[in-house]
PDB file of N, CA and C in Angstrom:
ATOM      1  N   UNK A   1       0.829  -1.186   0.000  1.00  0.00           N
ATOM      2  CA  UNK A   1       0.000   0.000   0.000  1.00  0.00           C
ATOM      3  C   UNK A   1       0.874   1.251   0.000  1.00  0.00           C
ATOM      4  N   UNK A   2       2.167   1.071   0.988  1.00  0.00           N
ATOM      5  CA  UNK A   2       2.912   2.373   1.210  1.00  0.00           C
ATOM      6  C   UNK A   2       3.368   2.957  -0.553  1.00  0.00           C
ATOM      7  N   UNK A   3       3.503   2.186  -1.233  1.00  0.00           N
ATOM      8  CA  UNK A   3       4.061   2.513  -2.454  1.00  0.00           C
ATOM      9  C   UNK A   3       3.705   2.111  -3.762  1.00  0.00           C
ATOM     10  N   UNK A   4       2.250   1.911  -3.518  1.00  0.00           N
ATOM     11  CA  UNK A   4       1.507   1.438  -4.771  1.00  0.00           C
ATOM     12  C   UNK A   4       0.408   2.208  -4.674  1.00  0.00           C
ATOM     13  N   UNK A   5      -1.029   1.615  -5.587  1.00  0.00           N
ATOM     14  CA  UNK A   5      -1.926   3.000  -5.795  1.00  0.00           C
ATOM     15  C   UNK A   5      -2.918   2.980  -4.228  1.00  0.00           C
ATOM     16  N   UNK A   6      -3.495   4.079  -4.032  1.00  0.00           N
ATOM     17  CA  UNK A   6      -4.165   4.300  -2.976  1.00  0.00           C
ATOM     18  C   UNK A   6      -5.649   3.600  -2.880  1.00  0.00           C
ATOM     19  N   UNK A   7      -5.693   3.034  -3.856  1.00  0.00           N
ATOM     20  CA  UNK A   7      -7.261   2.260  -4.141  1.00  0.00           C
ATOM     21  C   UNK A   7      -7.414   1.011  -3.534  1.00  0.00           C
ATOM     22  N   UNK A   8      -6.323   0.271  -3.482  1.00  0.00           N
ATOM     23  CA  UNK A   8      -6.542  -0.772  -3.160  1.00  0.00           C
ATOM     24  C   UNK A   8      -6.404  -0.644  -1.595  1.00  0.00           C
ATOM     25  N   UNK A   9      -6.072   0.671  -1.104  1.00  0.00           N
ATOM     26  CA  UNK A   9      -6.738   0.467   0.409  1.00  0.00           C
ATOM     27  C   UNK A   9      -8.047  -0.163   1.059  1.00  0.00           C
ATOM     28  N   UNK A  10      -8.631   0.982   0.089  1.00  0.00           N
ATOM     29  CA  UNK A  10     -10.161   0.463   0.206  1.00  0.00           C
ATOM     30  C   UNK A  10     -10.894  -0.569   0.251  1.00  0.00           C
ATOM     31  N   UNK A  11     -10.203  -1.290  -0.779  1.00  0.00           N
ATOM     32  CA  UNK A  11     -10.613  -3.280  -0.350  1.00  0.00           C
ATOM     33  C   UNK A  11     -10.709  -4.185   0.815  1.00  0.00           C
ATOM     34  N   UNK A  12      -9.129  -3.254   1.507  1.00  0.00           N
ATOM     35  CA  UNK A  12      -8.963  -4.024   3.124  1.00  0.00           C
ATOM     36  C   UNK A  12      -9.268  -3.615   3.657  1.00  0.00           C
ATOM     37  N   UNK A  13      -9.492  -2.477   4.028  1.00  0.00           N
ATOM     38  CA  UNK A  13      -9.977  -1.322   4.962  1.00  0.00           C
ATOM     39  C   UNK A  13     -10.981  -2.011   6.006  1.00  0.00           C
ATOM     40  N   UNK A  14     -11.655  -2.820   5.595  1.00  0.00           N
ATOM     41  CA  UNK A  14     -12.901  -3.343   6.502  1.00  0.00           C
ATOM     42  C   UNK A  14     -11.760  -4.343   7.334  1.00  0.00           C
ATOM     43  N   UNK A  15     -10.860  -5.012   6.887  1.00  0.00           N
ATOM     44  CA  UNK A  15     -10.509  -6.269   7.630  1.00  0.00           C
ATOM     45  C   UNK A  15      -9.547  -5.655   8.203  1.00  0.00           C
ATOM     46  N   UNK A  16      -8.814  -4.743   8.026  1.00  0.00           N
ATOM     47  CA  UNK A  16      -8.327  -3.339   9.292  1.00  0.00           C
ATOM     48  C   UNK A  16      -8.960  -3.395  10.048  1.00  0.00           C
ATOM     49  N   UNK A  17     -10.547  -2.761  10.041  1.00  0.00           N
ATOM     50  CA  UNK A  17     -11.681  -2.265  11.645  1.00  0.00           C
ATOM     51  C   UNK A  17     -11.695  -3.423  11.923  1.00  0.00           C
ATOM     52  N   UNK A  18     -11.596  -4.825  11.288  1.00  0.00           N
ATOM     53  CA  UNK A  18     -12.115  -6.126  12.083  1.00  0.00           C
ATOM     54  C   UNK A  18     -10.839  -6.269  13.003  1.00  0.00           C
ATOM     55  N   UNK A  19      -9.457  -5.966  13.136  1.00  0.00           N
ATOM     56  CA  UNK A  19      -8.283  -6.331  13.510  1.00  0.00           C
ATOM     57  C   UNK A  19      -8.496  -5.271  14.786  1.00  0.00           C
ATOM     58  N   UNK A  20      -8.996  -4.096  14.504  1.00  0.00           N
ATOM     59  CA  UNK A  20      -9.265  -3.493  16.103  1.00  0.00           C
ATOM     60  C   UNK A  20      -9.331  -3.951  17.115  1.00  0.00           C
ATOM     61  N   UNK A  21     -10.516  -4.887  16.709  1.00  0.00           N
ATOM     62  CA  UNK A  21     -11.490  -5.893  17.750  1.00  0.00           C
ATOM     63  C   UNK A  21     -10.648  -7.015  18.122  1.00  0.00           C
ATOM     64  N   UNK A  22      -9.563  -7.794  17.494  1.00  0.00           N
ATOM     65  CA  UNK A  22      -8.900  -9.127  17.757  1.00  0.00           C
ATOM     66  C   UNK A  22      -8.521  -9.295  19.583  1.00  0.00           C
ATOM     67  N   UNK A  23      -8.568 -10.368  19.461  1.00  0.00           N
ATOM     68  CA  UNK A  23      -7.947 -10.848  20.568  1.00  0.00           C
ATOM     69  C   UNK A  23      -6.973 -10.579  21.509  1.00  0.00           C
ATOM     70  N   UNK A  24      -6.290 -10.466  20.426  1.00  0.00           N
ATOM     71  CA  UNK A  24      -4.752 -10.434  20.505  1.00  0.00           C
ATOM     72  C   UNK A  24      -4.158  -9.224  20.603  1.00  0.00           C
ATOM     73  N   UNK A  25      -3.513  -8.829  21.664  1.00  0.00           N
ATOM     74  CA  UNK A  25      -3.179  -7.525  21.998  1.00  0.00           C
ATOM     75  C   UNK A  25      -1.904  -7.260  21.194  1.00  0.00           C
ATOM     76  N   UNK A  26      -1.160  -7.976  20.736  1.00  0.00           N
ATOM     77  CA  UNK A  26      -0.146  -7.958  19.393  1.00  0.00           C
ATOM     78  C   UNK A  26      -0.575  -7.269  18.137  1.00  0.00           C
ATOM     79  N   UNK A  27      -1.739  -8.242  17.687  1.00  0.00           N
ATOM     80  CA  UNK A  27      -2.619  -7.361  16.388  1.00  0.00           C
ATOM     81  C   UNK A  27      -2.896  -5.767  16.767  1.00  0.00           C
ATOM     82  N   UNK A  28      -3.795  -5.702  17.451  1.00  0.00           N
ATOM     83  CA  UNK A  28      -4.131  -4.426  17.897  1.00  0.00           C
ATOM     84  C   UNK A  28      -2.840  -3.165  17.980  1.00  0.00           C
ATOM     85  N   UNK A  29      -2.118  -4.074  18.460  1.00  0.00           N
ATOM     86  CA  UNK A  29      -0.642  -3.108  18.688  1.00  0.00           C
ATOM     87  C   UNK A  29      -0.226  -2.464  17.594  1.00  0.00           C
ATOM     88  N   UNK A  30       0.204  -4.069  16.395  1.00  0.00           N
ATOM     89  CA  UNK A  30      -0.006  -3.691  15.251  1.00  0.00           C
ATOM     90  C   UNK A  30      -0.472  -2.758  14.234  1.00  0.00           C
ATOM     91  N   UNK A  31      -1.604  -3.146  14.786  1.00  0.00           N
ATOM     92  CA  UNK A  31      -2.740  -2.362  13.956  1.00  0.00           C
ATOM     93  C   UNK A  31      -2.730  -0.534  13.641  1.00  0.00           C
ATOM     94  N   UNK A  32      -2.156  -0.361  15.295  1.00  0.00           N
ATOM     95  CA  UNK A  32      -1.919   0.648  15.574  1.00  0.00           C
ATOM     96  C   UNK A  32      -0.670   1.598  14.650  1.00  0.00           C
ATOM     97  N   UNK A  33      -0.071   1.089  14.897  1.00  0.00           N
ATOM     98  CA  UNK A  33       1.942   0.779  14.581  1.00  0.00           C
ATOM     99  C   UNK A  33       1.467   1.583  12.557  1.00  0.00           C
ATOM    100  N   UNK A  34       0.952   0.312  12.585  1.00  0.00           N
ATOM    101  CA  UNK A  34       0.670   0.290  10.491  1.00  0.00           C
ATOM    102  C   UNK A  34      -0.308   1.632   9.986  1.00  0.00           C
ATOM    103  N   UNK A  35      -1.609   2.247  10.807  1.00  0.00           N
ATOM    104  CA  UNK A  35      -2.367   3.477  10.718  1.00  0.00           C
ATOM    105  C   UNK A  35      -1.769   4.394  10.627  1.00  0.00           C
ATOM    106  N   UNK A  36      -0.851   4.450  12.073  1.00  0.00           N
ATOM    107  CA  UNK A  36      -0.004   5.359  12.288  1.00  0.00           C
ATOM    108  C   UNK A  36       0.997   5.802  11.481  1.00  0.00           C
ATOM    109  N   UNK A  37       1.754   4.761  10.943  1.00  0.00           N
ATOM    110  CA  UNK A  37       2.393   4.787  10.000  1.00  0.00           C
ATOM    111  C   UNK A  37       2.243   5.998   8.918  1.00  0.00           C
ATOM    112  N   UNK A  38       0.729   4.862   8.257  1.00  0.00           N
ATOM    113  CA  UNK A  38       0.514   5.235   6.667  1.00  0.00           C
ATOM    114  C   UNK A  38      -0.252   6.892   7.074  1.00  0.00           C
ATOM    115  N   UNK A  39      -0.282   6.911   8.053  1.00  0.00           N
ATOM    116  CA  UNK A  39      -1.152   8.487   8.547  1.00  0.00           C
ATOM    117  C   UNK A  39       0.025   9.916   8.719  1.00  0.00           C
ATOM    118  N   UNK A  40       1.233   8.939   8.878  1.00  0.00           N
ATOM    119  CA  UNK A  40       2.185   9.562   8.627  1.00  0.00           C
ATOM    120  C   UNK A  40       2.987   9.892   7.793  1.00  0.00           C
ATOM    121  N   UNK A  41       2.751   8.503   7.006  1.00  0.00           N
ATOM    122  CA  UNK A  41       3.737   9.092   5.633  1.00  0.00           C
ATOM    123  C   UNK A  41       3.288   8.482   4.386  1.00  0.00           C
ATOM    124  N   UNK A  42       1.984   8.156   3.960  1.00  0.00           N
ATOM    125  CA  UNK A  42       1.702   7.704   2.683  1.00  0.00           C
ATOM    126  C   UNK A  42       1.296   9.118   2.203  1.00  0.00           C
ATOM    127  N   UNK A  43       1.465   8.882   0.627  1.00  0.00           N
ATOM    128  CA  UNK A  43       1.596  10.215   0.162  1.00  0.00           C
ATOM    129  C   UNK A  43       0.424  10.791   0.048  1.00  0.00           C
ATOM    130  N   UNK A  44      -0.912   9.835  -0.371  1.00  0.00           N
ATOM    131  CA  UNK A  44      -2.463  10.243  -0.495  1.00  0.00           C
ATOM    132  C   UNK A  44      -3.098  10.331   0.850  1.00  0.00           C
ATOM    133  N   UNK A  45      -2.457  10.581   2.465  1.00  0.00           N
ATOM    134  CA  UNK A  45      -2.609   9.859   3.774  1.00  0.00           C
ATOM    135  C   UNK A  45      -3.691  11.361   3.700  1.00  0.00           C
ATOM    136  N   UNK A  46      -4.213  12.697   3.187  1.00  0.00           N
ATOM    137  CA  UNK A  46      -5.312  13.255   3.606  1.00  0.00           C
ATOM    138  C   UNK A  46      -6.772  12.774   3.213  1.00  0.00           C
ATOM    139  N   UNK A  47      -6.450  12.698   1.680  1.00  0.00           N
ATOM    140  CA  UNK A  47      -7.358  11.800   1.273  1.00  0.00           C
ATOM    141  C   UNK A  47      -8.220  10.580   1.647  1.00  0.00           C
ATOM    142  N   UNK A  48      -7.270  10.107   2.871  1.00  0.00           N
ATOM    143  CA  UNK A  48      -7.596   8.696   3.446  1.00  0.00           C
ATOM    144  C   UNK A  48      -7.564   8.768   4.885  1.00  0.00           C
ATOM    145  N   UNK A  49      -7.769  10.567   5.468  1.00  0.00           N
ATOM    146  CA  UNK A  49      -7.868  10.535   6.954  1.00  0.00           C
ATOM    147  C   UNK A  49      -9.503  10.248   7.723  1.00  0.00           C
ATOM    148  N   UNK A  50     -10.139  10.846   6.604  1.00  0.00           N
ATOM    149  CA  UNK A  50     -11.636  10.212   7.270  1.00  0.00           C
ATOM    150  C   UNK A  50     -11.915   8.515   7.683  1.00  0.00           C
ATOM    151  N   UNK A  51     -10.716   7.599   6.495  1.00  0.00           N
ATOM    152  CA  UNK A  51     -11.222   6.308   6.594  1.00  0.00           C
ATOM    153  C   UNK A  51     -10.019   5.479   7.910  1.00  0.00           C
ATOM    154  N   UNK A  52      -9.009   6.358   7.775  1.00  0.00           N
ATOM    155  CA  UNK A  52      -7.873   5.730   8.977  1.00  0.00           C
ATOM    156  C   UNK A  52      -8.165   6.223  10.101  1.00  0.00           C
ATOM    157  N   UNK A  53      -8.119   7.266  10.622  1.00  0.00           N
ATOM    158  CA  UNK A  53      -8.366   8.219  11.747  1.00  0.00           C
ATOM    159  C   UNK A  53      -9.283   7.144  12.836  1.00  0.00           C
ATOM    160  N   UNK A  54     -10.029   6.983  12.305  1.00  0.00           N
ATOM    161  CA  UNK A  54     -11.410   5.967  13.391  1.00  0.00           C
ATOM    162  C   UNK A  54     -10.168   4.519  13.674  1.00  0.00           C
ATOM    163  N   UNK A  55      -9.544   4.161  12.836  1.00  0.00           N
ATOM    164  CA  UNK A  55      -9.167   3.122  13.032  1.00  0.00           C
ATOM    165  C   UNK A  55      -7.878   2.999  14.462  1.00  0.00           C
ATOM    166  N   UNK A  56      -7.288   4.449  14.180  1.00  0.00           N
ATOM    167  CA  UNK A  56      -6.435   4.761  15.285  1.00  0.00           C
ATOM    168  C   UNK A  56      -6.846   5.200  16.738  1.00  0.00           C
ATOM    169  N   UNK A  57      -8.201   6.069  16.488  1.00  0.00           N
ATOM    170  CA  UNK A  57      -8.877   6.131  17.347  1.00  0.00           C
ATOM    171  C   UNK A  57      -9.297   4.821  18.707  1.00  0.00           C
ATOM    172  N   UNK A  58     -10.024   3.504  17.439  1.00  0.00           N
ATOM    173  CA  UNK A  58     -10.180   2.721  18.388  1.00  0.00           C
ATOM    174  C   UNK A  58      -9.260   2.432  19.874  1.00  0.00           C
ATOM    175  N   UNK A  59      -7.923   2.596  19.628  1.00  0.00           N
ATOM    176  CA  UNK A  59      -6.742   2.464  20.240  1.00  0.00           C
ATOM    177  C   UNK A  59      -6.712   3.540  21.699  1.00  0.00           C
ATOM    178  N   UNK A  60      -7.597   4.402  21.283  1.00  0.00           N
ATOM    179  CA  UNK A  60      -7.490   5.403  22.982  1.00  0.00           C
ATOM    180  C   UNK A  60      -8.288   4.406  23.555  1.00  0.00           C
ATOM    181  N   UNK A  61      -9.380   3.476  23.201  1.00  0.00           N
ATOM    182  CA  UNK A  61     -10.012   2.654  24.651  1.00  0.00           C
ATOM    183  C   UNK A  61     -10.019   1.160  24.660  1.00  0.00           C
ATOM    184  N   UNK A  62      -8.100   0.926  24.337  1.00  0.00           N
ATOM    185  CA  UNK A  62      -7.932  -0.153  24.245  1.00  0.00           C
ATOM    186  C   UNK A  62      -8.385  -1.211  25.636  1.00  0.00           C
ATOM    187  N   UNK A  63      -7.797  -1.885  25.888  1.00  0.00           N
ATOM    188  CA  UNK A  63      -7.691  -2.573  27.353  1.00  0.00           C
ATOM    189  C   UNK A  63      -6.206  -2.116  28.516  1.00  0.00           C
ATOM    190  N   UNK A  64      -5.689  -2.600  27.077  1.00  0.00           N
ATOM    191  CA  UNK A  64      -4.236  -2.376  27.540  1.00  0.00           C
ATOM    192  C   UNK A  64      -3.587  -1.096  27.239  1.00  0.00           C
ATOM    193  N   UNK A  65      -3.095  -0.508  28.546  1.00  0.00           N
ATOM    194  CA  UNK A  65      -2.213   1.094  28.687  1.00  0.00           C
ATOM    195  C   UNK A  65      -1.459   1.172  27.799  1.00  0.00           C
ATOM    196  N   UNK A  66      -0.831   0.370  27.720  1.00  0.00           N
ATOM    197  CA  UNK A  66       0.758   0.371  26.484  1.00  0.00           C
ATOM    198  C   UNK A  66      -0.500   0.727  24.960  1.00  0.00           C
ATOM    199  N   UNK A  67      -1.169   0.331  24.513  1.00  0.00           N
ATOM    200  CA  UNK A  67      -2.050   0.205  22.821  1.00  0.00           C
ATOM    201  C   UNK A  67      -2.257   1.686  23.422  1.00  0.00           C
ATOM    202  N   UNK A  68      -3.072   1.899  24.119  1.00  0.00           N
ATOM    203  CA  UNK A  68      -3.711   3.304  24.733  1.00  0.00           C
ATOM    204  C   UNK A  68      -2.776   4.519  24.237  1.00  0.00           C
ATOM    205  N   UNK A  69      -1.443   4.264  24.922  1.00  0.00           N
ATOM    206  CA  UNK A  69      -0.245   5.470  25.176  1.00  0.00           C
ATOM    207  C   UNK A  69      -0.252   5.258  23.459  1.00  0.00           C
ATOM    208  N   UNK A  70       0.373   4.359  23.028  1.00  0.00           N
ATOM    209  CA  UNK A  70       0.726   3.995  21.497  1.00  0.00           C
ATOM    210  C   UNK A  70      -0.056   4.910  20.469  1.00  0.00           C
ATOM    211  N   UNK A  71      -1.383   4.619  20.507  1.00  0.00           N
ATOM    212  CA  UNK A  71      -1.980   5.177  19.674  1.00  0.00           C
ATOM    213  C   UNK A  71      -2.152   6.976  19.786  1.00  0.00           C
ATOM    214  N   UNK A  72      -2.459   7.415  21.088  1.00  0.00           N
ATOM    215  CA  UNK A  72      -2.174   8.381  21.635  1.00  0.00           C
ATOM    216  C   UNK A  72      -1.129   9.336  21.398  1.00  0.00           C
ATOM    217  N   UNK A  73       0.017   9.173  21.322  1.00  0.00           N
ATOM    218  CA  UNK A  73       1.104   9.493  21.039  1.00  0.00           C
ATOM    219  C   UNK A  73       1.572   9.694  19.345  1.00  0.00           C
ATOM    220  N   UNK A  74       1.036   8.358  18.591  1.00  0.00           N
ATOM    221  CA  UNK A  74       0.714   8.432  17.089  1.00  0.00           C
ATOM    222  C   UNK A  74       0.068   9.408  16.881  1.00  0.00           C
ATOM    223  N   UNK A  75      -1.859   9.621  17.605  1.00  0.00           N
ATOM    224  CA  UNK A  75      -1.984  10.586  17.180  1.00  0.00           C
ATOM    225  C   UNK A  75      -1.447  11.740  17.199  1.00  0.00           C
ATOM    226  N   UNK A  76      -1.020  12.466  18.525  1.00  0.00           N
ATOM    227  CA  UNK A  76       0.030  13.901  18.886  1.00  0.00           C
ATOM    228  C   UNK A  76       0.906  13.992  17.587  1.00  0.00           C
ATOM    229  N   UNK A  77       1.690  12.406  17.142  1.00  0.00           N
ATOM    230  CA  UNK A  77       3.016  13.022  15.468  1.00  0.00           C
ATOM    231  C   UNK A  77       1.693  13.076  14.625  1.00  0.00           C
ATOM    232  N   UNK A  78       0.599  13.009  14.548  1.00  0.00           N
ATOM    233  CA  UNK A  78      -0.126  13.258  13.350  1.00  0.00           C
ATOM    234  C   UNK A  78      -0.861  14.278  13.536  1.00  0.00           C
ATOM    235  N   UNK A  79      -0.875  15.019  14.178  1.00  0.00           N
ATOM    236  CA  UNK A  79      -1.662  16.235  14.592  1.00  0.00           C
ATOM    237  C   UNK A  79      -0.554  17.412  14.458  1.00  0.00           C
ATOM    238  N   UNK A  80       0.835  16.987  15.110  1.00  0.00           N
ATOM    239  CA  UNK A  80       1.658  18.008  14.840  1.00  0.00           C
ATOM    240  C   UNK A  80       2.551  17.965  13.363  1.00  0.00           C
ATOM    241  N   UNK A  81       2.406  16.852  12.620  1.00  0.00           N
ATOM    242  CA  UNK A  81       2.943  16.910  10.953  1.00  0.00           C
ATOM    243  C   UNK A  81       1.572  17.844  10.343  1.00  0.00           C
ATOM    244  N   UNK A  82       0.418  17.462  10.530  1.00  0.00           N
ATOM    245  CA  UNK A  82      -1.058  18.320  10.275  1.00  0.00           C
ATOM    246  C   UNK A  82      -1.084  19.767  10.130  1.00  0.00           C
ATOM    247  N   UNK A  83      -0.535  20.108  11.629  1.00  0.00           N
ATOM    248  CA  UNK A  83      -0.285  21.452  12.233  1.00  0.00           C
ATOM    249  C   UNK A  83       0.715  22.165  11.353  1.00  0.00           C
ATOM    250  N   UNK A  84       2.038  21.380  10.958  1.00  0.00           N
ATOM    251  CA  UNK A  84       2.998  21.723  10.073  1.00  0.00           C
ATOM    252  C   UNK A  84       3.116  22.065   9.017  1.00  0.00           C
ATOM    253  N   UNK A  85       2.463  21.016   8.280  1.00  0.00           N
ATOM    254  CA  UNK A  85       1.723  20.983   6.842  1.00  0.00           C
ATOM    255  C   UNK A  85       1.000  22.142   6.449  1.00  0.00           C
ATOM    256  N   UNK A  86       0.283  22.312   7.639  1.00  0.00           N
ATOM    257  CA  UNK A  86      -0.938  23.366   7.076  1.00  0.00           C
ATOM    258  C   UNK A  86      -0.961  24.826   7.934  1.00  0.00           C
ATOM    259  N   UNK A  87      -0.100  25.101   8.065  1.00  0.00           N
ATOM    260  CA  UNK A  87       0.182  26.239   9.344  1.00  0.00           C
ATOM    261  C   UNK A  87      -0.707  27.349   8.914  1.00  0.00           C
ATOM    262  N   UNK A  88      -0.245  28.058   7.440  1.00  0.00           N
ATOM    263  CA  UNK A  88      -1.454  28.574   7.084  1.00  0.00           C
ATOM    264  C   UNK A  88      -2.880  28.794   7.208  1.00  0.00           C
ATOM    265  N   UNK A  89      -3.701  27.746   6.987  1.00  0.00           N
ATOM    266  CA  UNK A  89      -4.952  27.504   7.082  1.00  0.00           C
ATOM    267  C   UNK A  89      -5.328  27.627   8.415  1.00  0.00           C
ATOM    268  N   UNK A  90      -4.552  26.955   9.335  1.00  0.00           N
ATOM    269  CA  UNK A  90      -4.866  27.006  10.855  1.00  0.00           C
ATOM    270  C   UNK A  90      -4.251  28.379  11.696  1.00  0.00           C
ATOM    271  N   UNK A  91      -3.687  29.265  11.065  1.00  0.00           N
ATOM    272  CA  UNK A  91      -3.593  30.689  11.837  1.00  0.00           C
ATOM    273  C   UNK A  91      -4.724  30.690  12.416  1.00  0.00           C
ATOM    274  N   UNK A  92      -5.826  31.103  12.073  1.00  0.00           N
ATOM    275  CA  UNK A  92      -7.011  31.353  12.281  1.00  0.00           C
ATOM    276  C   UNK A  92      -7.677  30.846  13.674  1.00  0.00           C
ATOM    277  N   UNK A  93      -7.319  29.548  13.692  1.00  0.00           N
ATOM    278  CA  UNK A  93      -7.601  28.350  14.760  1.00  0.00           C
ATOM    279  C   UNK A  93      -6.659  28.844  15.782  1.00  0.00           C
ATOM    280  N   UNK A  94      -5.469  29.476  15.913  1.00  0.00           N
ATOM    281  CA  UNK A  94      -4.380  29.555  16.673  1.00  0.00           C
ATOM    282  C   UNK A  94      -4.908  29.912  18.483  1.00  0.00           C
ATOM    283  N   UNK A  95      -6.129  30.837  18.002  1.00  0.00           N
ATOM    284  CA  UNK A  95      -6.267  31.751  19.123  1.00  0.00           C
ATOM    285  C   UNK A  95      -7.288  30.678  20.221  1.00  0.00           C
ATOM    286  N   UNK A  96      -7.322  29.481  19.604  1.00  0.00           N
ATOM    287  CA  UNK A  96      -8.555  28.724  20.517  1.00  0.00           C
ATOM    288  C   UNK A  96      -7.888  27.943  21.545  1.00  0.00           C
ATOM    289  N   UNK A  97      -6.560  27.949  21.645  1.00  0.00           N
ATOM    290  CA  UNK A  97      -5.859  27.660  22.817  1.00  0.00           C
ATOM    291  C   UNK A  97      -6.006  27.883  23.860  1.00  0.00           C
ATOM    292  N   UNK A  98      -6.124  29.428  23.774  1.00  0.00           N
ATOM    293  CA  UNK A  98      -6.089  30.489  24.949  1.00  0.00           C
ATOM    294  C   UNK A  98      -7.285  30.471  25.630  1.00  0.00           C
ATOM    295  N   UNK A  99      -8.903  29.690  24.866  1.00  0.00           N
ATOM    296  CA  UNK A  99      -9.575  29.045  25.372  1.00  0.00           C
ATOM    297  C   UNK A  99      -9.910  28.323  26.663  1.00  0.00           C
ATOM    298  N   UNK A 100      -8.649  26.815  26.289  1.00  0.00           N
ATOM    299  CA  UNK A 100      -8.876  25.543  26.907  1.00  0.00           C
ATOM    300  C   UNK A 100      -8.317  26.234  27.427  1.00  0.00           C
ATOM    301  N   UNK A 101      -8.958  25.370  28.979  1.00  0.00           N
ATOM    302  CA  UNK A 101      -8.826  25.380  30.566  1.00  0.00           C
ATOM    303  C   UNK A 101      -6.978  24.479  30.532  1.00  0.00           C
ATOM    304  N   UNK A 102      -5.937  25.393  31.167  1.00  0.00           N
ATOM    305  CA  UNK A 102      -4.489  24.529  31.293  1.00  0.00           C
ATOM    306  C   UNK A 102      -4.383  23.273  31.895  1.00  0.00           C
ATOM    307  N   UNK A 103      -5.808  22.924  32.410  1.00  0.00           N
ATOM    308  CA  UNK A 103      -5.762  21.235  33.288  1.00  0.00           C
ATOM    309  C   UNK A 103      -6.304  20.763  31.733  1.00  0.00           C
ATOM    310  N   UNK A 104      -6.513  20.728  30.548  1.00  0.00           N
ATOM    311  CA  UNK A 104      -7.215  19.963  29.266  1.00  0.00           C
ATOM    312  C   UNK A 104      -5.489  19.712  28.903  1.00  0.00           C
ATOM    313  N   UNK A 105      -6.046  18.156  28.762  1.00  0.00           N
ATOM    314  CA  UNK A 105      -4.920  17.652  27.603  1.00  0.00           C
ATOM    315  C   UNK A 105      -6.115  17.089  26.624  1.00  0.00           C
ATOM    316  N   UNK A 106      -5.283  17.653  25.215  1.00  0.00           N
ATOM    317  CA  UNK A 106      -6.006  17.127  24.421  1.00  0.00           C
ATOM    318  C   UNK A 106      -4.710  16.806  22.914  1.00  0.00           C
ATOM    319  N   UNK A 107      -4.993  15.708  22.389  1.00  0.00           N
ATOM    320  CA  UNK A 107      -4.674  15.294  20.756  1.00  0.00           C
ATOM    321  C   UNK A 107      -4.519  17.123  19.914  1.00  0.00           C
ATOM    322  N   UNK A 108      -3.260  17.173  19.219  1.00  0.00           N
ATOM    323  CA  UNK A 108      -3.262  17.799  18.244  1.00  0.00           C
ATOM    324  C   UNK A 108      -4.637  18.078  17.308  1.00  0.00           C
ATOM    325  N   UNK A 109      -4.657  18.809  16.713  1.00  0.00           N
ATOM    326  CA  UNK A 109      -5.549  18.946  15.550  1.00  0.00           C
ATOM    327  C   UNK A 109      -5.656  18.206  14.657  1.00  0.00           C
ATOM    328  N   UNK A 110      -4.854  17.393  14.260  1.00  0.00           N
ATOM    329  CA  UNK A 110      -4.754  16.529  13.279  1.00  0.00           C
ATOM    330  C   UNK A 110      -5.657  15.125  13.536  1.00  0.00           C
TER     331      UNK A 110
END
């Protein structure tokens, strides 16, 4: 997928969300590891944030702390490559910081 066309994501994509759910706290780990990845560096990865994003998501209410932190942390490098990418567009957004209450942790924008 990392280096071929972006279509044939779409085929597996379902047996991705089924690997969320596995057993096996390895897969899941996995699972995590490979989203994160392609969320990070496949080249069509905006195009394909509505359909990955949920998948990384699952990972904040894993079982296990370690998948939890993992995915967590994936998201923060994908929120701050996001932030990077698009600094422009998000000036605008800048001032909603000053908002949140300093006890809020929250995920990047991305």
């Amino acid at each position: 997928v990392q280096f071929g066309t972006a279509k044939c994501l779409d085929s597996f994509l379902s047996h991705l969300a089924q690997r969320a759910f596995d057993h096996s706290p390895a897969v899941r780990s996995c699972l995590s590891d490979v989203v994160g990845h392609w969320l990070l560096d496949f080249r069509d990865r905006y195009s394909y944030h509505h359909k990955l994003l949920p998948l990384l998501l699952t990972g904040f209410t894993d079982e296990l702390i370690d998948i939890r932190q993992k995915s967590y942390d994936l998201m923060e490098q994908v929120g701050q490559k996001y932030a990077s990418e698009n600094e422009e567009e998000l000036k605008d957004q800048s001032d909603f910081s000053k908002l949140v209450s300093p006890d809020y942790s929250r995920a990047e924008i991305g």
